[in-house]
N, C-alpha and C. Protein backbone atom coordinates (compact mmCIF):
# COMPACT_ATOMS: atom_id res chain seq x y z
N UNK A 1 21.25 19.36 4.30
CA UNK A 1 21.08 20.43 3.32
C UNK A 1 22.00 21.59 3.72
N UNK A 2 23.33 21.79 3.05
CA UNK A 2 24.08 22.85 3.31
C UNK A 2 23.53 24.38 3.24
N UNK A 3 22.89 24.69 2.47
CA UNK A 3 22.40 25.90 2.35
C UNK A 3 21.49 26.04 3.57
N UNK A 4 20.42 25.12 4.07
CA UNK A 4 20.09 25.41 5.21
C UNK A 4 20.85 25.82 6.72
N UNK A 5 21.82 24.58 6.87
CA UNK A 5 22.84 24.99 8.06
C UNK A 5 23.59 26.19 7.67
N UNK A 6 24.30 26.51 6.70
CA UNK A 6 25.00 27.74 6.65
C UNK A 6 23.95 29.01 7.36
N UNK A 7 22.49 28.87 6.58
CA UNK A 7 21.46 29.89 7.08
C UNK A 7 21.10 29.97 8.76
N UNK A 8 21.23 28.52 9.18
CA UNK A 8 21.33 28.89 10.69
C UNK A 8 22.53 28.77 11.34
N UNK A 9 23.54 28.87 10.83
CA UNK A 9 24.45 29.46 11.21
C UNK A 9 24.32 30.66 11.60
N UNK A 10 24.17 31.37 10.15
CA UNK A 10 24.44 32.84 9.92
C UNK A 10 23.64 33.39 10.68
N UNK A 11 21.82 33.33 10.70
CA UNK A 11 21.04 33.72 10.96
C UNK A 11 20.11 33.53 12.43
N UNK A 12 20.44 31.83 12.61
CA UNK A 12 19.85 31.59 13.76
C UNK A 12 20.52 31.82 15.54
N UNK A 13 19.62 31.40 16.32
CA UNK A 13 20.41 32.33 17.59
C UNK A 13 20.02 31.36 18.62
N UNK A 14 20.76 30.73 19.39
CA UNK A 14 21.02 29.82 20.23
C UNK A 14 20.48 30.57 21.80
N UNK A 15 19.22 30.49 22.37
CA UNK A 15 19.10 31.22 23.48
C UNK A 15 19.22 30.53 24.95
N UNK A 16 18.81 29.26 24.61
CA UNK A 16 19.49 28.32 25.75
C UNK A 16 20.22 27.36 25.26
N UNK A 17 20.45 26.14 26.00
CA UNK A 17 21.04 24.97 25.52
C UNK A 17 20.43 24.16 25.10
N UNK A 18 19.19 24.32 25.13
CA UNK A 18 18.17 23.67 23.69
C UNK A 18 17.15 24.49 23.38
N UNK A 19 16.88 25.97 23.09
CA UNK A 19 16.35 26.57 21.91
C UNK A 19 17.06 27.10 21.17
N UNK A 20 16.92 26.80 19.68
CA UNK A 20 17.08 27.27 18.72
C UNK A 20 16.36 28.61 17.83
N UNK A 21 15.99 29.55 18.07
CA UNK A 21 15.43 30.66 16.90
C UNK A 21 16.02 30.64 15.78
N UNK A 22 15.04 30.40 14.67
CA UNK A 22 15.18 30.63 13.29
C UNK A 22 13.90 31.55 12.90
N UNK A 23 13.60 32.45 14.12
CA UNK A 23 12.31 32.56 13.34
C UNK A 23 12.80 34.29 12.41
N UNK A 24 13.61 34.57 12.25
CA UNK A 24 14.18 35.65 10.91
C UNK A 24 13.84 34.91 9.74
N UNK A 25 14.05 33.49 9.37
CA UNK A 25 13.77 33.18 8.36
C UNK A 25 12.93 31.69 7.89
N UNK A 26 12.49 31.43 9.12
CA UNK A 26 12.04 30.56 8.97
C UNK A 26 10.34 30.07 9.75
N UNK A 27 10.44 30.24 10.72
CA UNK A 27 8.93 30.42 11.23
C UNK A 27 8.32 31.64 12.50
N UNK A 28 8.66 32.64 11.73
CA UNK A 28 7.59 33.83 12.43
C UNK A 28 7.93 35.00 10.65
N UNK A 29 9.23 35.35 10.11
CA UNK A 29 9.24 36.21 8.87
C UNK A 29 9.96 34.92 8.14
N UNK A 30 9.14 34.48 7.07
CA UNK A 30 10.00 33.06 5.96
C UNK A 30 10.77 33.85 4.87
N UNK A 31 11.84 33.20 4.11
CA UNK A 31 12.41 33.45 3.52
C UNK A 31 11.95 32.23 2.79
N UNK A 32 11.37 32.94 1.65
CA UNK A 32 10.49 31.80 0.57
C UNK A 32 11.58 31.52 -0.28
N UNK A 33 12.72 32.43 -0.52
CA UNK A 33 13.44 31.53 -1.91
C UNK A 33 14.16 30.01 -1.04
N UNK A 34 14.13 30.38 0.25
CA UNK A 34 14.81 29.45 1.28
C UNK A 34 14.25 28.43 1.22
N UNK A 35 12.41 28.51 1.64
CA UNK A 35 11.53 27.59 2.00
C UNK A 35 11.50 26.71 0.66
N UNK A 36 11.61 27.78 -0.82
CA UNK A 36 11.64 26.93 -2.07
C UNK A 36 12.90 26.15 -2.14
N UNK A 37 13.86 26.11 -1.57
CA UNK A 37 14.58 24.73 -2.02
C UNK A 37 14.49 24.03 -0.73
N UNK A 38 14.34 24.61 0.37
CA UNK A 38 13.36 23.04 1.43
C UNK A 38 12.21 22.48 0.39
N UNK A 39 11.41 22.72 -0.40
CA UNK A 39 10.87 22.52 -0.67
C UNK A 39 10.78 21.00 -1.74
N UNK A 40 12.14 21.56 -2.82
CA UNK A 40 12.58 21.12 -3.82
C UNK A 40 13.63 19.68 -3.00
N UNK A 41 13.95 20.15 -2.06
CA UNK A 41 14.91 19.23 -0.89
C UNK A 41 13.79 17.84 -0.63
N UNK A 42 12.48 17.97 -0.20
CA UNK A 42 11.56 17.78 0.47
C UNK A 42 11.18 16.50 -0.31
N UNK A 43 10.93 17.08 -2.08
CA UNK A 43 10.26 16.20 -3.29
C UNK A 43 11.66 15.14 -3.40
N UNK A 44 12.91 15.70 -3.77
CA UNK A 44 13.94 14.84 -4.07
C UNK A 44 14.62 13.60 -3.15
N UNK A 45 14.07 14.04 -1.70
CA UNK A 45 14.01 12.85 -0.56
C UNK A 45 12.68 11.83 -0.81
N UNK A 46 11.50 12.56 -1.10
CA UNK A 46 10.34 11.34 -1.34
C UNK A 46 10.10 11.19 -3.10
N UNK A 47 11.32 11.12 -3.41
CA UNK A 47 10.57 10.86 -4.79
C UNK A 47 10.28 9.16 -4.79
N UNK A 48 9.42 9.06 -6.10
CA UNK A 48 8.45 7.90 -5.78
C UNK A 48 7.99 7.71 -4.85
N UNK A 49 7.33 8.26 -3.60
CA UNK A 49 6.60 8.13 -2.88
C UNK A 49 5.49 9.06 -3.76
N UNK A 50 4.16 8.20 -3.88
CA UNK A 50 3.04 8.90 -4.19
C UNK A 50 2.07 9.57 -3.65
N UNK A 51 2.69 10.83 -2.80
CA UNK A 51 1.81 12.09 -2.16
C UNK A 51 0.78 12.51 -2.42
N UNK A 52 -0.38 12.50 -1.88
CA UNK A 52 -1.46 13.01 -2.46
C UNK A 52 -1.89 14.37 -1.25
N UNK A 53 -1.83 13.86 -0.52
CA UNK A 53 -1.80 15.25 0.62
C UNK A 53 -0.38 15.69 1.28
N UNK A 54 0.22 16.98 2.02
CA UNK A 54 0.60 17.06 3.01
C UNK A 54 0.11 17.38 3.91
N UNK A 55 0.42 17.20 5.27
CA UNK A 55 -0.13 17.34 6.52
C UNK A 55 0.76 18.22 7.33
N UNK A 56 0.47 18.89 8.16
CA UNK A 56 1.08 20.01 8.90
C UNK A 56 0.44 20.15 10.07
N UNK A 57 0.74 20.83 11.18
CA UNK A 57 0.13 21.87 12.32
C UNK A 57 0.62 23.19 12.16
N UNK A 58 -0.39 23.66 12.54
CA UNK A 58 -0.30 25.31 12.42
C UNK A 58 0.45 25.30 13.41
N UNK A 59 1.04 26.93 13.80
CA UNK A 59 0.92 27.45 12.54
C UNK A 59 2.66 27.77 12.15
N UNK A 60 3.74 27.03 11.87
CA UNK A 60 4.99 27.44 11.98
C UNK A 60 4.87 26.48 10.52
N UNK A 61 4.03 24.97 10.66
CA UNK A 61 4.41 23.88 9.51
C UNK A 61 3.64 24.50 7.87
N UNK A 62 2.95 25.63 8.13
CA UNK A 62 1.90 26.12 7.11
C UNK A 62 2.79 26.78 6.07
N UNK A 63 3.68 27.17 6.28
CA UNK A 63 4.29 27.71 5.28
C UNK A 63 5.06 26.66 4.22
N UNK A 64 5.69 26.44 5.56
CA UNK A 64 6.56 25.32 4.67
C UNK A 64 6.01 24.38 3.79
N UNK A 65 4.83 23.48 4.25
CA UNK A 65 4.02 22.69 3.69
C UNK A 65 3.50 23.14 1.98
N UNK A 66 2.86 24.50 2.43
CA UNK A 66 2.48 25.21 1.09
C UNK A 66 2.96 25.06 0.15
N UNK A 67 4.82 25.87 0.46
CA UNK A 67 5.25 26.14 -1.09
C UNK A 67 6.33 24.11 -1.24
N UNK A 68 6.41 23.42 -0.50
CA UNK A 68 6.90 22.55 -0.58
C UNK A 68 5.32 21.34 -1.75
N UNK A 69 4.52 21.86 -1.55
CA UNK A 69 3.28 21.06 -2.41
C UNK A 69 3.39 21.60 -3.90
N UNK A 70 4.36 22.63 -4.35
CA UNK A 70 4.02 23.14 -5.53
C UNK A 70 4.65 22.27 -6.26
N UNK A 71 6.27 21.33 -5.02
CA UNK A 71 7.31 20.46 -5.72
C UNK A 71 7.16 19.01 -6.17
N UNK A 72 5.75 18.58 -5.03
CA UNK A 72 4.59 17.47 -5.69
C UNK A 72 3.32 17.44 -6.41
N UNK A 73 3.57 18.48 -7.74
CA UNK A 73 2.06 18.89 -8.39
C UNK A 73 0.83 19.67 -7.77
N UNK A 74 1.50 20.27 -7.11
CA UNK A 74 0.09 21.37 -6.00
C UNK A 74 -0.87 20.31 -5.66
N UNK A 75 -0.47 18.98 -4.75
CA UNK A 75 -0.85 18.47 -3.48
C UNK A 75 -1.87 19.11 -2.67
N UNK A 76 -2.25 18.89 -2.21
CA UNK A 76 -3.50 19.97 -1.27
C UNK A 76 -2.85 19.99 0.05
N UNK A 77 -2.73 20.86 0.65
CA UNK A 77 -1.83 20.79 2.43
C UNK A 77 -3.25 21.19 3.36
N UNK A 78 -3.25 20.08 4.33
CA UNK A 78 -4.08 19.83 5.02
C UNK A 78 -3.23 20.31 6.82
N UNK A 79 -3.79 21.05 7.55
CA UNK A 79 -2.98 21.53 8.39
C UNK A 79 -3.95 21.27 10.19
N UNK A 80 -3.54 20.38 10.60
CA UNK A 80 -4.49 20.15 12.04
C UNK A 80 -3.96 21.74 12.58
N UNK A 81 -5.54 22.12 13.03
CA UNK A 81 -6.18 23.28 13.93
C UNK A 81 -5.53 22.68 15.45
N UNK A 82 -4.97 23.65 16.44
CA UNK A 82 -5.40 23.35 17.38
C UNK A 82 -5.97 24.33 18.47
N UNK A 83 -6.90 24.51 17.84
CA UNK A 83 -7.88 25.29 18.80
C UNK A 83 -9.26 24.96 18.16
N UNK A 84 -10.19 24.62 19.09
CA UNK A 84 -11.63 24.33 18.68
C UNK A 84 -12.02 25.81 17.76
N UNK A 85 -12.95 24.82 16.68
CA UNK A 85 -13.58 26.31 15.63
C UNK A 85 -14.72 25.94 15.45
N UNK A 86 -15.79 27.25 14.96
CA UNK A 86 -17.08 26.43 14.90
C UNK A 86 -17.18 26.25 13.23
N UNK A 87 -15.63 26.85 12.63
CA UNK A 87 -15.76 26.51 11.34
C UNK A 87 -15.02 25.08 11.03
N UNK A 88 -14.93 24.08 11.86
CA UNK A 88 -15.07 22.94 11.73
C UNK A 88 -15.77 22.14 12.19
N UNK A 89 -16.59 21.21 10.96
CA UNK A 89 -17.76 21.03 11.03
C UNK A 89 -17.93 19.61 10.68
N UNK A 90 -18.64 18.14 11.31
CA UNK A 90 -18.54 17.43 10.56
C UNK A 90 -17.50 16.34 11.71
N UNK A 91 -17.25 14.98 11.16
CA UNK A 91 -16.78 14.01 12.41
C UNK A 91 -15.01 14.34 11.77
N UNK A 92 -13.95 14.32 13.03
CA UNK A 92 -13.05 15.28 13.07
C UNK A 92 -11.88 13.84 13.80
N UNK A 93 -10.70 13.93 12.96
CA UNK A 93 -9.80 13.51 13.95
C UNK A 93 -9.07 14.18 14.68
N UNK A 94 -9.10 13.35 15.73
CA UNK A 94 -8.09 14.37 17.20
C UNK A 94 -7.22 13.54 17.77
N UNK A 95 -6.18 14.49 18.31
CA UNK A 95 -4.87 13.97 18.84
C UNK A 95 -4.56 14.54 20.08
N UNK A 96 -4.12 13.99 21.38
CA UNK A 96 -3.25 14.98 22.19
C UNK A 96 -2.14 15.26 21.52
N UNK A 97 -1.37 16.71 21.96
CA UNK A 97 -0.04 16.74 21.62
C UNK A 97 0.17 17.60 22.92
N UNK A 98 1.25 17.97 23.01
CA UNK A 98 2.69 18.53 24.55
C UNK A 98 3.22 19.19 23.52
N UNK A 99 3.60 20.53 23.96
CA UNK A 99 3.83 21.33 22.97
C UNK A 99 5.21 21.52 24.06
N UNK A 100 6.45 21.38 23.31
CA UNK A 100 7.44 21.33 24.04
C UNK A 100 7.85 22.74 24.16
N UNK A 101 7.66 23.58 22.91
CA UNK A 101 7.96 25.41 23.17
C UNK A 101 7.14 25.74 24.21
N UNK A 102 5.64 25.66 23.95
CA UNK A 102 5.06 26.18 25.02
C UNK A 102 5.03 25.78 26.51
N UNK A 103 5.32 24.07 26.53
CA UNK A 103 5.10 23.71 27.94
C UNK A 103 3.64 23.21 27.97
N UNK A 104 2.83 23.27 27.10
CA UNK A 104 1.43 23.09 27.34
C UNK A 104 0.64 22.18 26.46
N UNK A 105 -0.37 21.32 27.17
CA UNK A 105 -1.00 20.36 26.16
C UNK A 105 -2.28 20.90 25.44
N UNK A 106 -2.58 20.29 23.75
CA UNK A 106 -3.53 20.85 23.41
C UNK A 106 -4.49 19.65 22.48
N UNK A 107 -5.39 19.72 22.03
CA UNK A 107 -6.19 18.61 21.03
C UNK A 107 -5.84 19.17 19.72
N UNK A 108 -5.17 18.72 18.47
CA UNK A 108 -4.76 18.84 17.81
C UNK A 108 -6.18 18.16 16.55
N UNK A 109 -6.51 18.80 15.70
CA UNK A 109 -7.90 18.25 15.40
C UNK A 109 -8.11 18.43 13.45
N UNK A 110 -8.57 17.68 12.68
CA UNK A 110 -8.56 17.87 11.27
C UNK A 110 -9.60 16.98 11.00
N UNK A 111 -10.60 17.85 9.96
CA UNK A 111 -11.86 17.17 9.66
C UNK A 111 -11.14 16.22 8.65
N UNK A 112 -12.33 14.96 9.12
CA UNK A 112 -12.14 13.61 8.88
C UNK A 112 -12.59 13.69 6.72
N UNK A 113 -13.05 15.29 6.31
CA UNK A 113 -13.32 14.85 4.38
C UNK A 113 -12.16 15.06 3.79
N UNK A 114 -11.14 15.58 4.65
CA UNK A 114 -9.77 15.98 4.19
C UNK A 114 -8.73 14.87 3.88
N UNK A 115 -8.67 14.15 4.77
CA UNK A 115 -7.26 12.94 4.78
C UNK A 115 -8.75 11.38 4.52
N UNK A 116 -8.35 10.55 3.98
CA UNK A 116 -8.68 9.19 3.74
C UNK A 116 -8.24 7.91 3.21
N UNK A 117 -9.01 7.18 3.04
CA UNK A 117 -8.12 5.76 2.97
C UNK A 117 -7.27 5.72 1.42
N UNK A 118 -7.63 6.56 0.56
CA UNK A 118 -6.78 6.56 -0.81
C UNK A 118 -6.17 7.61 -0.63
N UNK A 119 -5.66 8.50 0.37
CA UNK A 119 -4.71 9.17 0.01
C UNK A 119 -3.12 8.56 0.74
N UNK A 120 -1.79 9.13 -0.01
CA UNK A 120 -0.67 9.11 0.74
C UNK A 120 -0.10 10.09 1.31
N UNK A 121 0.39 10.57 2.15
CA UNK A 121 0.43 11.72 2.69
C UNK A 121 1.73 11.79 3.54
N UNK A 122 1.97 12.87 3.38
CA UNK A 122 3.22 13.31 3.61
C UNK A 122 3.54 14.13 4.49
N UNK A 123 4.00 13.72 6.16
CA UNK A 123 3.76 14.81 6.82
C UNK A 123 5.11 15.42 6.92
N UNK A 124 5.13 17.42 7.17
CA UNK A 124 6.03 17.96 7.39
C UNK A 124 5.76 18.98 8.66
N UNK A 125 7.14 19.44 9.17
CA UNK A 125 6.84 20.28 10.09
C UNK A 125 8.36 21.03 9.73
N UNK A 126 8.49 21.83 10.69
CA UNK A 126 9.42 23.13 10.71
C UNK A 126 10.15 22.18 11.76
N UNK A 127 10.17 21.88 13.47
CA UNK A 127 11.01 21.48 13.87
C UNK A 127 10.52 19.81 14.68
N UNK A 128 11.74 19.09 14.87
CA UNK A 128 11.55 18.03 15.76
C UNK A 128 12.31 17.59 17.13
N UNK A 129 11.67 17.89 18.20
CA UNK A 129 12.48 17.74 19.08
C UNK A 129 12.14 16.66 19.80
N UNK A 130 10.96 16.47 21.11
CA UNK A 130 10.67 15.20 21.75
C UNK A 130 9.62 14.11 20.59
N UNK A 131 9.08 15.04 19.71
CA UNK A 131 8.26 14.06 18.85
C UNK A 131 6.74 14.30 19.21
N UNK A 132 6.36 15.11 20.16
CA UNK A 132 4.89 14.84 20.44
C UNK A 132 4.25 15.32 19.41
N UNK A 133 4.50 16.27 18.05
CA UNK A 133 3.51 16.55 17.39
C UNK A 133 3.28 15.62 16.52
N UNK A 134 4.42 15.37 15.84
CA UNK A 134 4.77 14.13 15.05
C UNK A 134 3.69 12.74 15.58
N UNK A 135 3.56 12.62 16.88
CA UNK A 135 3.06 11.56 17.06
C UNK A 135 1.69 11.60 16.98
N UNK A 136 1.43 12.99 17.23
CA UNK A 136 -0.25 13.37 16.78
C UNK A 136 -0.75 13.11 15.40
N UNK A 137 0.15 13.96 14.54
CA UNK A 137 -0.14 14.04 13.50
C UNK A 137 -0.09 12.05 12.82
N UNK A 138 0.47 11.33 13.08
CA UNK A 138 0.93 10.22 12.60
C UNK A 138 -0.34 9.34 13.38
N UNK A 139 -0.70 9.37 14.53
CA UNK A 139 -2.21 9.23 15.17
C UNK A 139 -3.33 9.41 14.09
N UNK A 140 -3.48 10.50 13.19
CA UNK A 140 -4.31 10.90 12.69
C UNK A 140 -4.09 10.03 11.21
N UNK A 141 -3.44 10.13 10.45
CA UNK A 141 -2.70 9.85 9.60
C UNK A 141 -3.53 8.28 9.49
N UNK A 142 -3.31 7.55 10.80
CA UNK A 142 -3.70 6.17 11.14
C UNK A 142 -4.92 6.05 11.01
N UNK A 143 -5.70 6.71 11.81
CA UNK A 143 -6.71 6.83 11.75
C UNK A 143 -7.50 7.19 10.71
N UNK A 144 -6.61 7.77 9.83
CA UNK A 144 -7.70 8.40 9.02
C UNK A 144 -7.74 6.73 7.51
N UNK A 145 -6.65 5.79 8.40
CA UNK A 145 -6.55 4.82 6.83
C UNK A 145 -5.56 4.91 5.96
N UNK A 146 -5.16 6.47 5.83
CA UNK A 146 -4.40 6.65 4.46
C UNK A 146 -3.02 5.89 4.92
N UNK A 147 -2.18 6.31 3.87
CA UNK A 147 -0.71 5.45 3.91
C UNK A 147 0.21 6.64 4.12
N UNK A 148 1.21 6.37 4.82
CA UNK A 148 2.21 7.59 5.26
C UNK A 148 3.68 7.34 4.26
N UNK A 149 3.49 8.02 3.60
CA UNK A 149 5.06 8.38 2.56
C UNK A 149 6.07 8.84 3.93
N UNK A 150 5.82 9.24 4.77
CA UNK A 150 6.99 9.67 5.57
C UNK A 150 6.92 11.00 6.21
N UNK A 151 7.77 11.49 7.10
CA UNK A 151 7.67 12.42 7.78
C UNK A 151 9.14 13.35 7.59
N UNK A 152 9.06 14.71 6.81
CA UNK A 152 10.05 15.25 6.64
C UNK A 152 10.02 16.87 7.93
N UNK A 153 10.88 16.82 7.91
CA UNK A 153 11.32 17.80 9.26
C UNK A 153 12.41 18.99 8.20
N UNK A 154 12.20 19.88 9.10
CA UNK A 154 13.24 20.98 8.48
C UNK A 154 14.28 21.26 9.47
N UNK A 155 14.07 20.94 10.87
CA UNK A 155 15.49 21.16 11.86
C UNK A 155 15.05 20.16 12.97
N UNK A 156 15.84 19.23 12.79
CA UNK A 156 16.17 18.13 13.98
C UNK A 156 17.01 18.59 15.10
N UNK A 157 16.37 18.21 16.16
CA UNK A 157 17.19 18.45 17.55
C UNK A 157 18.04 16.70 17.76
N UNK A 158 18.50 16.29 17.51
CA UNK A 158 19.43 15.48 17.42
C UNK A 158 19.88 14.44 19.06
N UNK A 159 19.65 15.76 19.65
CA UNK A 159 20.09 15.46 20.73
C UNK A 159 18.79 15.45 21.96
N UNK A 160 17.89 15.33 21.22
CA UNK A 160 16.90 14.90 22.15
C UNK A 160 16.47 13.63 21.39
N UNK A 161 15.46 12.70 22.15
CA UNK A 161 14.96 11.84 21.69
C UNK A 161 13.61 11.18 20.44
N UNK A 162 13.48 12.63 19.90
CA UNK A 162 11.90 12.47 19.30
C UNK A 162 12.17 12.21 17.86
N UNK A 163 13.42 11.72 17.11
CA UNK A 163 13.63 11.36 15.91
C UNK A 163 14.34 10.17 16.02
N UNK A 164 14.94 9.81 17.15
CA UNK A 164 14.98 8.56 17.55
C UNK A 164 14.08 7.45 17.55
N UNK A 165 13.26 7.88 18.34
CA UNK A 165 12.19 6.72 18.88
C UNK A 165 11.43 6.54 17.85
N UNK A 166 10.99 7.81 16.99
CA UNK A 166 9.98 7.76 15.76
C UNK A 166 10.75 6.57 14.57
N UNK A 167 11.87 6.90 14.39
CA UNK A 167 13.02 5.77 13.53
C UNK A 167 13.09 4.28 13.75
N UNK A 168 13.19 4.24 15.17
CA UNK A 168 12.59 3.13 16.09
C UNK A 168 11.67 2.27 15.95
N UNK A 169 10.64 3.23 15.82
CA UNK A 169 9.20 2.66 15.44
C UNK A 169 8.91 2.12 13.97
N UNK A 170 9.87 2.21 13.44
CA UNK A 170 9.39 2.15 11.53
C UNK A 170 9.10 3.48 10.90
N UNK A 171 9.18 4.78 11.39
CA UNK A 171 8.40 5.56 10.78
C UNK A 171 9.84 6.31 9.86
N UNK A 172 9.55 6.00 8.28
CA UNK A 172 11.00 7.23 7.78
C UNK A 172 10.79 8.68 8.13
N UNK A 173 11.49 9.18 8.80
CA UNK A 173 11.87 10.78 9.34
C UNK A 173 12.95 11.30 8.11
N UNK A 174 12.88 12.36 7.37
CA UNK A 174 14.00 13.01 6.53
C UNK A 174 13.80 14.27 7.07
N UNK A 175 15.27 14.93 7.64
CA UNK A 175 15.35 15.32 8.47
C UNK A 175 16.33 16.66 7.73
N UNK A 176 16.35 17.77 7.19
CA UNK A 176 17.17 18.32 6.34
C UNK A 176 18.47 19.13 7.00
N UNK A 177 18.54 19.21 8.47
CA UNK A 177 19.52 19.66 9.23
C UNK A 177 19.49 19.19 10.58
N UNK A 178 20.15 18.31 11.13
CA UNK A 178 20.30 17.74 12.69
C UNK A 178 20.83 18.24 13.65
N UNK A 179 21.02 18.96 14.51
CA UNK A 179 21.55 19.52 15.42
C UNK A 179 22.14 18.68 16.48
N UNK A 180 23.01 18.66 16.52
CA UNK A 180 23.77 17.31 17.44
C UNK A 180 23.85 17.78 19.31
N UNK A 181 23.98 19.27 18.98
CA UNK A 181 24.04 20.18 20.64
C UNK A 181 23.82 21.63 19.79
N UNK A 182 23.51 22.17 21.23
CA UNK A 182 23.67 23.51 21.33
C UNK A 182 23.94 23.80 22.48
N UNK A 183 25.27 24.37 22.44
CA UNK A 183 25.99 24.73 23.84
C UNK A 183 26.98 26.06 23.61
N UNK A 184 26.53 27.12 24.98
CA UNK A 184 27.01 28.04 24.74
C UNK A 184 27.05 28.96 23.92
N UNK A 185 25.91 28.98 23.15
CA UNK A 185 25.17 29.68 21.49
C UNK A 185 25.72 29.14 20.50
N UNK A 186 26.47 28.40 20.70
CA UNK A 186 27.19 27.52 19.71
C UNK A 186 26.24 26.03 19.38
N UNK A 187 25.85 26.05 17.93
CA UNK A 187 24.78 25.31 16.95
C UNK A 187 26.11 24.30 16.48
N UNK A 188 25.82 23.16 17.00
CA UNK A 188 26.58 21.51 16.07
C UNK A 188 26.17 20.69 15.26
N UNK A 189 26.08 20.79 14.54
CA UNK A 189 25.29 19.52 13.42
C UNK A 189 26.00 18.12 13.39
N UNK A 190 24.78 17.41 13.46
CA UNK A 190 25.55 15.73 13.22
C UNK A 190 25.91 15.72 11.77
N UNK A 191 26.93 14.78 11.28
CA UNK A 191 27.74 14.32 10.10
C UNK A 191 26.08 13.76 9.41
């Protein structure tokens, strides 16, 4: 998606040799006319896939998920918690995930009346780098029965392994910008 890479070009900021910040416009202040053609990007990669939910983790995938459901008939976006609540209530699927920003592991968790065996569901997130959320969320996904339309990403790290192995596995990844390196604040996209 050109309009996206031009935006992290312009906008995003390379602080090591593998973090990326986009969060000017993308996950800490969004730029919704932005997020609306990720959005519109999002439907035109799964068309004919029959979405009935999206799936997300808080809290960076919540936005995106949102206005990207308006582009499959206002979908319901279902978003795994990960922090225990006592406002979830009721038998619950859970996942480990390794949170590669933070360094830290957490239970990734979504009541079980939300996702089920007749829905298709569509998971998205903001970024993909080793894959551990992805693999949570796709854990759950399993568990819960339903059928997975696929897993769309908004910035691939390219150069790590977590869109690899997921591809590997059978799982379709659409991926709207790949990052091939980041070296020297300098952002590369794969062809």
């Amino acid at each position: 998606m050109e309009l996206l890479k031009q935006r992290i070009l312009q906008d995003g900021h390379a602080t090591e040799d593998d973090v990326l910040k986009v969060d000017s416009f993308l996950n800490h202040q969004m730029d919704i006319a932005l997020l609306n053609e990720i959005g519109k990007e999002f439907r035109r990669r799964f068309e004919g896939e029959p979405v009935t939910k999206i799936l997300t983790i808080e809290a960076s995938g919540i936005g995106i998920a949102a206005i990207a459901a308006q582009h499959f008939g206002n979908v319901p976006v279902v978003f795994a918690k990960k922090t225990k609540s006592r406002n979830l209530d009721g038998a619950l699927y859970t996942a480990q995930v390794k949170s590669f920003t933070k360094g830290i592991d957490y239970e990734i968790q979504v009541s079980q009346k939300f996702i089920g065996p007749d829905d298709c569901v569509l998971v998205l997130d903001d970024f993909l780098a080793k894959g551990q959320a992805l693999k949570g969320l796709l854990k759950i996904v399993r568990e819960s029965g339903a059928k997975l339309a696929g897993c769309g990403i908004v910035i691939e790290k390219g150069f790590q392994d977590g869109g690899k192995l997921l591809r590997e596995s059978g799982v379709r990844v659409e991926s709207l910008a790949i990052v091939s390196s980041i070296s020297g604040g300098k952002v590369t996209f794969a062809e």
